[in-house]
Structure formats: structure tokens, C-alpha cells
N, C-alpha and C. Protein backbone atom coordinates (compact mmCIF):
# COMPACT_ATOMS: atom_id res chain seq x y z
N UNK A 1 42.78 -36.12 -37.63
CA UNK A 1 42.27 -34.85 -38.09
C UNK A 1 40.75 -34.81 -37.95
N UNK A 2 39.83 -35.74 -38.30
CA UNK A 2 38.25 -35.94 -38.15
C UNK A 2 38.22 -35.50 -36.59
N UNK A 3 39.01 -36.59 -35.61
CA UNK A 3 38.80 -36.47 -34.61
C UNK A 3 38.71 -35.02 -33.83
N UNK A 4 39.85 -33.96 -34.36
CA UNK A 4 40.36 -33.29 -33.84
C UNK A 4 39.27 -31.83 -34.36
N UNK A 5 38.48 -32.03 -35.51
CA UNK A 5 37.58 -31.47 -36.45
C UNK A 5 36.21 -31.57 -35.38
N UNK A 6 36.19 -32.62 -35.11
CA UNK A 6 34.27 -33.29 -34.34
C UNK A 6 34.54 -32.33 -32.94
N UNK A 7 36.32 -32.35 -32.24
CA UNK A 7 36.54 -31.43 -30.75
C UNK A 7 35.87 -30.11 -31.05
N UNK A 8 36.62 -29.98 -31.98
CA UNK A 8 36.48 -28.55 -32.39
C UNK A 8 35.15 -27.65 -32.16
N UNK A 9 34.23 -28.51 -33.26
CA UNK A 9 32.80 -28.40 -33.30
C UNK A 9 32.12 -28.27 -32.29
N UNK A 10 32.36 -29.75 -31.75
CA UNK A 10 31.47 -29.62 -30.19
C UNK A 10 31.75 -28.68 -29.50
N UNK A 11 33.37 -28.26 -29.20
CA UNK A 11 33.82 -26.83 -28.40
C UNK A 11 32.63 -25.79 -28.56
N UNK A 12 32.76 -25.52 -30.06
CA UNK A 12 32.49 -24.43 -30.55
C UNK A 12 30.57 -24.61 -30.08
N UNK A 13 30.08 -25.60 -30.36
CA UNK A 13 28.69 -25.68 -29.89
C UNK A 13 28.90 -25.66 -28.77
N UNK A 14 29.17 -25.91 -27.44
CA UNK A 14 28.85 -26.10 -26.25
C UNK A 14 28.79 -24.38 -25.75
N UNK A 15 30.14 -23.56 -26.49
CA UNK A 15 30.30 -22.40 -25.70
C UNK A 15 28.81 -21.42 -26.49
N UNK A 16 28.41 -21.75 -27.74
CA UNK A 16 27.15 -21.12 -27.68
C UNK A 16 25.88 -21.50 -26.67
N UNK A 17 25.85 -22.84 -26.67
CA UNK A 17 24.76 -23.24 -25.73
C UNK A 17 24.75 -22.45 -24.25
N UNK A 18 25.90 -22.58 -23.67
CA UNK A 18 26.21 -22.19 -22.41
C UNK A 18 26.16 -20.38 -22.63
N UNK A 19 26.46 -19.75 -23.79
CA UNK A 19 26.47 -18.18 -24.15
C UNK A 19 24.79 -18.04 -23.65
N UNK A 20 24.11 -18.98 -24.71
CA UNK A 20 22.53 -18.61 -24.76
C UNK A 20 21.58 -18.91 -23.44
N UNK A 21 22.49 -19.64 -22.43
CA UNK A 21 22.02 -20.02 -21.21
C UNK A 21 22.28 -19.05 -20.12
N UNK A 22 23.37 -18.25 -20.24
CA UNK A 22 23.58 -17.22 -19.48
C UNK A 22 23.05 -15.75 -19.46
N UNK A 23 22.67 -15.78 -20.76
CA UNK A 23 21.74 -14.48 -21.32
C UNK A 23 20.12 -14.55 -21.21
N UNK A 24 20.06 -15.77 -21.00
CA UNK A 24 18.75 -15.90 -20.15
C UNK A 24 18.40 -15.19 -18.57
N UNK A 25 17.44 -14.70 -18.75
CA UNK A 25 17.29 -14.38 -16.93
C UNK A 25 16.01 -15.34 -16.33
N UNK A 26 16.31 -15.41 -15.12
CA UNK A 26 16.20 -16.67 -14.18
C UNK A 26 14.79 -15.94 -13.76
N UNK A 27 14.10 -16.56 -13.30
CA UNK A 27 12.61 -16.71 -12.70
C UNK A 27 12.97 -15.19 -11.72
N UNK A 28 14.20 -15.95 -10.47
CA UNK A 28 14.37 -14.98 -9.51
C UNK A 28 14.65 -13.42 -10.24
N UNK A 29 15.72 -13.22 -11.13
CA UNK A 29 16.06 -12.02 -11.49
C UNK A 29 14.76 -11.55 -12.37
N UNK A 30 14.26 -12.37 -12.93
CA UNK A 30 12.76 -11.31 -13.53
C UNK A 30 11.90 -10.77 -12.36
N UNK A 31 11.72 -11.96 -11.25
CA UNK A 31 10.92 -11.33 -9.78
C UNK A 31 10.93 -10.06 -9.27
N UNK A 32 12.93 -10.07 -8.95
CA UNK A 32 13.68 -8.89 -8.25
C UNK A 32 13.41 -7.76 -9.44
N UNK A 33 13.10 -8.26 -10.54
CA UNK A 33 12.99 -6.62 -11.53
C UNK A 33 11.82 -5.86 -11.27
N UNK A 34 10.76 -6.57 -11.45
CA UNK A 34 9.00 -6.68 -10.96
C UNK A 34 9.28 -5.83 -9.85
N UNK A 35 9.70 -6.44 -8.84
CA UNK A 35 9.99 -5.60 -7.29
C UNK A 35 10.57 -4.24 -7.53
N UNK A 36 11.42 -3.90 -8.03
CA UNK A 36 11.79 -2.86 -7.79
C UNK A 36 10.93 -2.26 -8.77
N UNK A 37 10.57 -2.49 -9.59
CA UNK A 37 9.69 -1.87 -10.84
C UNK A 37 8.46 -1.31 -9.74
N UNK A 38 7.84 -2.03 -8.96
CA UNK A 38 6.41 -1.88 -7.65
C UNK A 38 7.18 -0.76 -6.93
N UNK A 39 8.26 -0.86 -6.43
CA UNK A 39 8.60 -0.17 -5.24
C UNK A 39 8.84 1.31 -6.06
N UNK A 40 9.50 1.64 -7.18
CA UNK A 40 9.61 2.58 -8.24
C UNK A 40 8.56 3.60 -7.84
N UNK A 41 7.16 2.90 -8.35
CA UNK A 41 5.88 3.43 -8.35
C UNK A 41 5.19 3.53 -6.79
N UNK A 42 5.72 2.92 -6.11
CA UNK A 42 5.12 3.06 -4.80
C UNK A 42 5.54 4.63 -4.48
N UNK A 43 7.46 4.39 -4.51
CA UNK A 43 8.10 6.25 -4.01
C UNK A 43 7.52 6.79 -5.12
N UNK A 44 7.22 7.26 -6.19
CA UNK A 44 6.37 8.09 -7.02
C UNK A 44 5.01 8.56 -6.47
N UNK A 45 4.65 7.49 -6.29
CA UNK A 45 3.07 7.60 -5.76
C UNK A 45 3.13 8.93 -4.13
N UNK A 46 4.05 8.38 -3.65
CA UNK A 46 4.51 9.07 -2.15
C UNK A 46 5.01 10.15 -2.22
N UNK A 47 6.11 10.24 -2.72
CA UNK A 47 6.62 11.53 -3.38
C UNK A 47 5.83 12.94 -3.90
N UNK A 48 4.93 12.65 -4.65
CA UNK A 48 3.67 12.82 -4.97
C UNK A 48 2.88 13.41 -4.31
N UNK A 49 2.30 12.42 -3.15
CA UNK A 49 2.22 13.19 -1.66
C UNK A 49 0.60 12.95 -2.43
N UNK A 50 0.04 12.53 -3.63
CA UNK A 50 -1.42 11.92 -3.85
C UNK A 50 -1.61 10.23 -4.28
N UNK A 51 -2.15 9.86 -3.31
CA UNK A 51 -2.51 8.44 -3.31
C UNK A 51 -3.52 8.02 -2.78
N UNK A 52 -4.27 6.76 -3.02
CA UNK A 52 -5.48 6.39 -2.36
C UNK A 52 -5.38 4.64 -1.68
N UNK A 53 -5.78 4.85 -0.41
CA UNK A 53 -5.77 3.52 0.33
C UNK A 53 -6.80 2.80 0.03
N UNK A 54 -6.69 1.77 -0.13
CA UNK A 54 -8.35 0.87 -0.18
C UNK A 54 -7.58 -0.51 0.57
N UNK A 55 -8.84 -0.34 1.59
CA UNK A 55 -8.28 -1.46 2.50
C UNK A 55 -9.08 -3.15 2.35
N UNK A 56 -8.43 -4.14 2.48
CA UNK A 56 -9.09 -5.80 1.95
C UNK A 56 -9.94 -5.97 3.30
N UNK A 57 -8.69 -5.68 4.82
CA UNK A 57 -9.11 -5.93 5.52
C UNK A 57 -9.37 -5.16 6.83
N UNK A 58 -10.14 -5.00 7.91
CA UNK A 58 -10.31 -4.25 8.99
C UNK A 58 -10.03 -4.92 10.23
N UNK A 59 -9.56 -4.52 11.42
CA UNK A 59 -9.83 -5.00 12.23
C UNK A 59 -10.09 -4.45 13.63
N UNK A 60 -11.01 -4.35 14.13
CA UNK A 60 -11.37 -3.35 14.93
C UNK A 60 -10.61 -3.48 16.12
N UNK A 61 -11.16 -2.29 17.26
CA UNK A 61 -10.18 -2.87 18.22
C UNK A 61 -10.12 -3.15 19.65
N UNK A 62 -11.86 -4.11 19.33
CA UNK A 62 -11.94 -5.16 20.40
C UNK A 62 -13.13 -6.24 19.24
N UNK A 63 -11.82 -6.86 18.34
CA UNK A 63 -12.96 -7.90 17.30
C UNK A 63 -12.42 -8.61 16.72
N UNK A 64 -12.73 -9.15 15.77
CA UNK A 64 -12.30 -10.04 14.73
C UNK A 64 -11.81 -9.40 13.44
N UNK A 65 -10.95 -9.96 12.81
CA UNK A 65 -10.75 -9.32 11.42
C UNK A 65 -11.77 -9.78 10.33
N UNK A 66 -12.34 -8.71 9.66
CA UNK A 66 -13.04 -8.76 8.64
C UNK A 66 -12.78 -8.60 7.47
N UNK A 67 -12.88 -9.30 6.68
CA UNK A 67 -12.73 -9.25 4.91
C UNK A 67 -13.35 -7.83 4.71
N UNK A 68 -12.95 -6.88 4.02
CA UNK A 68 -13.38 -5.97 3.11
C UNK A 68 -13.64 -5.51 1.58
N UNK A 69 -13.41 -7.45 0.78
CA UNK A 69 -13.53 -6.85 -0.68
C UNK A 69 -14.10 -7.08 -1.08
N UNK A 70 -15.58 -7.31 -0.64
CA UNK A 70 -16.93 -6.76 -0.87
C UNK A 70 -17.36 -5.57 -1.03
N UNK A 71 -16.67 -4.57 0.26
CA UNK A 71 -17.15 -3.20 0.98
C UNK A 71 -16.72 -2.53 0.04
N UNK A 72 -17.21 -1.42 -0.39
CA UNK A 72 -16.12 -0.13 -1.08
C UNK A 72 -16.05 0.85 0.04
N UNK A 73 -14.17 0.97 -0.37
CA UNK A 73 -13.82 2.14 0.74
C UNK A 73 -12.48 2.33 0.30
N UNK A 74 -12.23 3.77 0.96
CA UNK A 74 -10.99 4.22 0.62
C UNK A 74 -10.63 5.15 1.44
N UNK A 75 -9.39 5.84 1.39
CA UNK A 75 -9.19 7.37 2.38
C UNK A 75 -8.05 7.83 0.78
N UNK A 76 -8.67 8.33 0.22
CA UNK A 76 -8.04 9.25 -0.84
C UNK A 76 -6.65 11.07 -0.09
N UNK A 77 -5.38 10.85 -0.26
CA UNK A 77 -4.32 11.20 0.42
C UNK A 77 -4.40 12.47 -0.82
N UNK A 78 -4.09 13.85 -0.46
CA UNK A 78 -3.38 15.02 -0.92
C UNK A 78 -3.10 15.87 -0.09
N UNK A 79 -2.29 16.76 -0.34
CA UNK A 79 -1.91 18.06 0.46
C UNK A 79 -2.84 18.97 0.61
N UNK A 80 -3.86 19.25 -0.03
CA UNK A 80 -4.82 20.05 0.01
C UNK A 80 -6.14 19.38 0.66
N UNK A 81 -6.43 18.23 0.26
CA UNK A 81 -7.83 18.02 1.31
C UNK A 81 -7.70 16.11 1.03
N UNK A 82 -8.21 15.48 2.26
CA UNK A 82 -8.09 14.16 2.40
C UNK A 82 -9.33 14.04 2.78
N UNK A 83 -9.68 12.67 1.60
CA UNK A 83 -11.19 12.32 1.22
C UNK A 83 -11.32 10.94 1.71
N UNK A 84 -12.29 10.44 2.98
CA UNK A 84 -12.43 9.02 3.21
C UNK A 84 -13.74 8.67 3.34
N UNK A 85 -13.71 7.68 3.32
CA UNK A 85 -15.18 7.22 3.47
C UNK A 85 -14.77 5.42 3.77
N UNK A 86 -14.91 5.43 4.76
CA UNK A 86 -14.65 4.09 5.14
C UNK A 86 -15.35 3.21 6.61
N UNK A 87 -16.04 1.61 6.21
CA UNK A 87 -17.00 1.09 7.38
C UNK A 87 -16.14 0.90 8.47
N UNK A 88 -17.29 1.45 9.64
CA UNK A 88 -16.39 1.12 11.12
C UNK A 88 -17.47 -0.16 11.54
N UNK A 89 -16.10 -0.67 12.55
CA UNK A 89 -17.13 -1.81 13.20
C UNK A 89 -16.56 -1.36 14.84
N UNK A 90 -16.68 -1.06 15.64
CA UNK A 90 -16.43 -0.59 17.02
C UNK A 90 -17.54 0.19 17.62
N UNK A 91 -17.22 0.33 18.58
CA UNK A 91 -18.08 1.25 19.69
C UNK A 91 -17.70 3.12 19.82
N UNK A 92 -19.14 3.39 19.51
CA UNK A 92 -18.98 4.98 19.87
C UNK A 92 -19.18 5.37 20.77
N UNK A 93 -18.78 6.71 21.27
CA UNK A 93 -18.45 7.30 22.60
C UNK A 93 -19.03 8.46 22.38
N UNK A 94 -19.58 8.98 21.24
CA UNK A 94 -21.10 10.33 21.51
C UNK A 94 -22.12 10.02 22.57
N UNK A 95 -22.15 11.21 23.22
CA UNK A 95 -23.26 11.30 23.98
C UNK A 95 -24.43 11.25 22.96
N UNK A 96 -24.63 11.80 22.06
CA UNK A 96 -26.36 11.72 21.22
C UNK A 96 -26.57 10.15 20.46
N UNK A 97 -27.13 10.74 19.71
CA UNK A 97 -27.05 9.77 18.42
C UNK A 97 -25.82 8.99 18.18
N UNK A 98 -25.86 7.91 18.44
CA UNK A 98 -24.49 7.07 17.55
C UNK A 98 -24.29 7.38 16.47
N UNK A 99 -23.63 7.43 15.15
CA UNK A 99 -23.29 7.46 13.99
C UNK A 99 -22.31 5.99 13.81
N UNK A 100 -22.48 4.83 13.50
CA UNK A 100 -21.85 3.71 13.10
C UNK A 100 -21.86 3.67 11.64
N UNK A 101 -22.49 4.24 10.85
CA UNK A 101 -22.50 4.36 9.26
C UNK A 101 -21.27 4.40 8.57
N UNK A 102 -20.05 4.68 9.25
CA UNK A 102 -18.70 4.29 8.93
C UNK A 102 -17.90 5.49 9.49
N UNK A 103 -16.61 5.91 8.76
CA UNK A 103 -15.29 7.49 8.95
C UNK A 103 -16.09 7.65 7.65
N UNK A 104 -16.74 9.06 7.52
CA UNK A 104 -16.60 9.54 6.43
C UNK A 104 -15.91 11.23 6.67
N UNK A 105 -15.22 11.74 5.90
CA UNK A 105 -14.54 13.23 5.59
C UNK A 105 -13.86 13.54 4.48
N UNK A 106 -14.31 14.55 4.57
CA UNK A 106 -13.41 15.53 3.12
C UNK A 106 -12.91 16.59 3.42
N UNK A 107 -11.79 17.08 3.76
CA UNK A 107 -11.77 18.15 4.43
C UNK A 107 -9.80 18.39 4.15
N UNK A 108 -9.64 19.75 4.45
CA UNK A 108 -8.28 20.11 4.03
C UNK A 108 -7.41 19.40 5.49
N UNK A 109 -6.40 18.31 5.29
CA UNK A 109 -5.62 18.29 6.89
C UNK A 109 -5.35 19.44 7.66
N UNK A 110 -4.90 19.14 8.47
CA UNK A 110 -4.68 19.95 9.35
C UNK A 110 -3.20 19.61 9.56
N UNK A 111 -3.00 18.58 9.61
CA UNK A 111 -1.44 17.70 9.56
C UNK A 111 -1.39 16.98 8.24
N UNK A 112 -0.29 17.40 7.71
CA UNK A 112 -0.30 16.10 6.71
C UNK A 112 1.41 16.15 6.58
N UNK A 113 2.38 14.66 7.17
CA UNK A 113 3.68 14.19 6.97
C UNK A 113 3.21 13.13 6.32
N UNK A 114 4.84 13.05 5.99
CA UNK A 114 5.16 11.52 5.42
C UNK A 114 6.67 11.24 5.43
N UNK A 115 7.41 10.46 6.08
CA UNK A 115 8.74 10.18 6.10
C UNK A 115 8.96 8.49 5.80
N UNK A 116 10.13 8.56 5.21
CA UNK A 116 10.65 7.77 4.62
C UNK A 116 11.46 7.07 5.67
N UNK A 117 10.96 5.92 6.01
CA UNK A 117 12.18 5.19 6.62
C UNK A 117 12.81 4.14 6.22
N UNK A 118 13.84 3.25 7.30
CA UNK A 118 14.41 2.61 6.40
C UNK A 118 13.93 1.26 5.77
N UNK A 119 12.49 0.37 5.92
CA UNK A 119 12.11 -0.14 5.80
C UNK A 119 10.53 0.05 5.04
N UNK A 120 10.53 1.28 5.36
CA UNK A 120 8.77 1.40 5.14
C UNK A 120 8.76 3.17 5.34
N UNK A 121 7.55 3.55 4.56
CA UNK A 121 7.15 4.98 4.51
C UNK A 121 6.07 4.99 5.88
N UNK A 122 5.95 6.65 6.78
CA UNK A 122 5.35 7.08 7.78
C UNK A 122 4.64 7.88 7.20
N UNK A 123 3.35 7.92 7.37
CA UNK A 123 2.23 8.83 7.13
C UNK A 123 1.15 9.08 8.32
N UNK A 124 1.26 10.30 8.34
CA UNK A 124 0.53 10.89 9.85
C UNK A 124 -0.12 11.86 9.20
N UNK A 125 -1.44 12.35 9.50
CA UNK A 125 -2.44 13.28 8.84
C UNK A 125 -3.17 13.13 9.99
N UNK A 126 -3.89 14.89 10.16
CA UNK A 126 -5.35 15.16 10.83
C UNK A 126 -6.37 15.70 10.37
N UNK A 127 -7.23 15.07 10.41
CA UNK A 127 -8.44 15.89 9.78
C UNK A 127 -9.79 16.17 10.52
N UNK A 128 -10.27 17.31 10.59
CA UNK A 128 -11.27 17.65 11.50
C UNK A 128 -12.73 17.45 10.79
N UNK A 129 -13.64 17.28 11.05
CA UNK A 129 -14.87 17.19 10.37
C UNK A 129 -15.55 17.67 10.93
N UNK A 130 -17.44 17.68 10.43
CA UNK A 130 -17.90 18.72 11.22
C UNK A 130 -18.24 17.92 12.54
N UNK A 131 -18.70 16.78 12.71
CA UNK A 131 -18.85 15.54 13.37
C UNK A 131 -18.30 15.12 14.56
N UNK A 132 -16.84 15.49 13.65
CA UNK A 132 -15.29 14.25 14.53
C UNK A 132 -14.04 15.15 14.17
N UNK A 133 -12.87 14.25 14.96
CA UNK A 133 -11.73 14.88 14.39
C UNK A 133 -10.99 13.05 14.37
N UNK A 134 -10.00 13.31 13.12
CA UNK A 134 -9.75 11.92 13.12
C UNK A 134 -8.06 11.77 13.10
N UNK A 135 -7.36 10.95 13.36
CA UNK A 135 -6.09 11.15 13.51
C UNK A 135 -6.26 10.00 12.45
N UNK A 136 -4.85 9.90 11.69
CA UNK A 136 -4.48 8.74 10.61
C UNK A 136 -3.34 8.53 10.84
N UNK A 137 -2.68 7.30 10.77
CA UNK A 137 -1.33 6.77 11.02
C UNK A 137 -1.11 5.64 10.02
N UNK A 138 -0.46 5.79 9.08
CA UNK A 138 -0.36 4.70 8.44
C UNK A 138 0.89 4.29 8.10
N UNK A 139 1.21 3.07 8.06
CA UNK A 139 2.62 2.50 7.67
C UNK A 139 2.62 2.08 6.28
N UNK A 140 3.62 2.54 5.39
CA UNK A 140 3.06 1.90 3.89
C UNK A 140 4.66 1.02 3.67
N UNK A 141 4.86 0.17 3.02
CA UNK A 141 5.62 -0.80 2.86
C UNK A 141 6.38 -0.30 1.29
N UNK A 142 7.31 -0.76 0.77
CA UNK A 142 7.69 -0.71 -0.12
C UNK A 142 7.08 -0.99 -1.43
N UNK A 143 6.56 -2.23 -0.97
CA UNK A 143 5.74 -3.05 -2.40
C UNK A 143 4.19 -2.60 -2.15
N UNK A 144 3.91 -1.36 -1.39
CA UNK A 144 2.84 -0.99 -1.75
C UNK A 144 1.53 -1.32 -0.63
N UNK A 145 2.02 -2.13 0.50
CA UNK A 145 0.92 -2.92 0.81
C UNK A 145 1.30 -1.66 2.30
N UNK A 146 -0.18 -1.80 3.02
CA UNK A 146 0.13 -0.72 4.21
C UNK A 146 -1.16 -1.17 4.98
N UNK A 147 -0.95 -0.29 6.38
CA UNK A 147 -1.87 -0.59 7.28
C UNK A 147 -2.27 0.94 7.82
N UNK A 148 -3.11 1.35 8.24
CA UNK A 148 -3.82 2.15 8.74
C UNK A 148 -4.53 2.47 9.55
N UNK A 149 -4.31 3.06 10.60
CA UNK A 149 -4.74 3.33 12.05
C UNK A 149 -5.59 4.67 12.06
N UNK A 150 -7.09 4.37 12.38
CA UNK A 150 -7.60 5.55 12.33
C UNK A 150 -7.76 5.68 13.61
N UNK A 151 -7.56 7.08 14.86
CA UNK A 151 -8.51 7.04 15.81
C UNK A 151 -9.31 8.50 15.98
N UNK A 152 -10.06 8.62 16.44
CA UNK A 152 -10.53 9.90 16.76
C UNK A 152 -11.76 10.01 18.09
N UNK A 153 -12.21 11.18 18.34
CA UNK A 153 -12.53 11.57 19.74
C UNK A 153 -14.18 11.00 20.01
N UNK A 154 -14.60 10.38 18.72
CA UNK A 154 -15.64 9.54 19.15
C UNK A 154 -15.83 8.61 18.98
N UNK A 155 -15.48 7.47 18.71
CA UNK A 155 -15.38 6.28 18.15
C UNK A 155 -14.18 5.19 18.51
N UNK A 156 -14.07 3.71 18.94
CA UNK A 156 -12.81 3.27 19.10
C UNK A 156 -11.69 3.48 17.86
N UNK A 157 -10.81 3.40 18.38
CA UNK A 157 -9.35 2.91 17.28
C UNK A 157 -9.49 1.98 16.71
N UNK A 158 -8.98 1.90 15.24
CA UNK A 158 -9.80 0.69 14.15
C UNK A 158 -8.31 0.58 13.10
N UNK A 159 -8.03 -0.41 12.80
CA UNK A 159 -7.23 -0.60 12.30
C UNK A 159 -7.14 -1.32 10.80
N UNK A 160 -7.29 -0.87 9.42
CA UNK A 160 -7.32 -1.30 8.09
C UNK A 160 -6.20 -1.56 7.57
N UNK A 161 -6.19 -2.72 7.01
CA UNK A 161 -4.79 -3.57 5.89
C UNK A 161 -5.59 -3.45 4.29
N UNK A 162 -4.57 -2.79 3.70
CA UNK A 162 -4.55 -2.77 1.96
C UNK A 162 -3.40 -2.49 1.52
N UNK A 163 -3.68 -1.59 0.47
CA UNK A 163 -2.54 -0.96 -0.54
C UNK A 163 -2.80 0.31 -1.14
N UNK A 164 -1.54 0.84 -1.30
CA UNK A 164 -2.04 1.94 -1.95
C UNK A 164 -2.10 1.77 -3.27
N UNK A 165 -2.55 2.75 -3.92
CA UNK A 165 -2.95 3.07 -5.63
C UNK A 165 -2.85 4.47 -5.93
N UNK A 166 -2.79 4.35 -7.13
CA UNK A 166 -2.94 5.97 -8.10
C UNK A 166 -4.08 6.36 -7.65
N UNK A 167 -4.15 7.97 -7.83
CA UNK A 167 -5.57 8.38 -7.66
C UNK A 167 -7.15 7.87 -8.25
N UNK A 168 -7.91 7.65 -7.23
CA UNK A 168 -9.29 7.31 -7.60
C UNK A 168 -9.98 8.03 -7.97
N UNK A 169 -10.94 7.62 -9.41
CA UNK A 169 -11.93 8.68 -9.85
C UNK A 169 -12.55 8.64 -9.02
């Protein structure tokens, strides 16, 4: 009877231990929650159709890649007017004055998509300035992280890696 008393017990402890071990969540399943929790706010952010790029890195497109999180820069995204200001490192193609001081514009698109694919969001925008006209192409990723292709009619094609964010003051 002791013997059969001590089974018992231990039974009865082991299936709590193993209860309280299964109701635990694992490193991985807190990760995968995080993730979709990012990607949540990424389609919000998109959806939205207002977001702001700030890029780490540049890379021009006959150069080296350059660190950017020193630089401040951004290309601020809405339906009504798209705000950038961001350093170029390439070669201009004006006949006058060069302007290398960076893309800067504020101005209402002229184009502004965005499609959803099955891996990653498409964003295509044009914007004319008084200056330039600039085409934007950007690929944005799920978890937020994207790349960005600026080109326009005076300046080489330049290519920026960041992320997006909520709107910038």
C-alpha cells in the first residue's frame, strides 16, 4: 500500500511538471509572435499608404557601399505629397552647375502605387521638382526592412537599404 501510495504521488507530480512545461512557450514561438507582431505593423504602416524610409546604407551606382547612420535622411511616403531629403554620392549629368548636396523634394507625386506581393510590398512613386524629376522604386519586406532605388534625369541611379517607420516629425 506505501508502495502503491509513493506511485501514485510521483504520477500525480510528474503530470504537473510536464502540464507546467508545456504551457511554457519556447524561445522560437515567442520569436514567431514578435514576427508577426513587426509584420502586423509593417501592413498597417502600408495600408496607410504614410510611412517614412530612413536608410543605414547607400550604395551608389558605380561605388562602394556607405554606412549612413551618421547622415540624417529620409524620403517621408503619403498620397498627397512625398518629402525627401537624402545624400547622393554619384555623378551628375546637368549641363550648369552640379548640385551634389544630395535628392532633396517635397512635392505632391505624380505616381504614387503600392502592391502587395507574395513575398514583399512594391512601391513606385514620381515626383517632379523644380530642379529634377525623380522616379522611386522601392521593395519593402515584411519585417520592415526595404531598399530603394532612386533615379532621375540628372544624376546617376543610387540605391538605399533601411526600414520603414511611422511618420516623422
Amino acid at each position: 500500500m506505501n508502495h502503491v501510495n509513493k506511485l501514485v504521488i510521483l504520477l500525480a507530480l510528474s503530470i504537473f511538471v510536464i502540464k507546467g512545461y508545456s504551457q511554457e512557450k519556447s524561445k522560437k514561438e515567442i520569436r514567431e509572435e514578435k514576427k508577426v507582431a513587426q509584420q502586423r505593423l509593417i501592413e498597417e504602416l502600408i495600408n496607410s499608404k504614410t510611412f517614412v524610409f530612413v536608410a543605414t546604407r547607400v550604395v551608389p551606382s558605380k561605388g562602394r557601399s556607405i554606412d549612413l547612420s551618421t547622415n540624417s535622411n529620409f524620403v517621408k511616403f503619403a498620397p498627397e505629397q512625398i518629402e525627401g531629403d537624402m545624400p547622393f554620392f554619384g555623378r551628375s549629368f546637368s549641363g550648369g552647375t552640379a548640385d551634389n548636396a544630395g535628392i532633396v523634394f517635397n512635392e505632391k507625386p505624380e505616381l504614387y502605387t503600392i502592391d502587395k506581393k507574395s513575398k514583399n510590398f512594391q512601391v513606385k512613386a514620381k515626383v517632379k521638382s523644380k530642379n529634377d524629376q525623380y522616379q522611386l522604386s522601392m521593395v519593402i519586406g515584411f519585417g520592415g526592412s526595404a531598399s530603394l532605388m532612386i533615379s532621375s534625369n540628372k544624376k546617376s541611379n543610387i540605391t538605399y537599404y533601411g526600414e520603414i517607420t511611422g511618420d516623422k516629425q
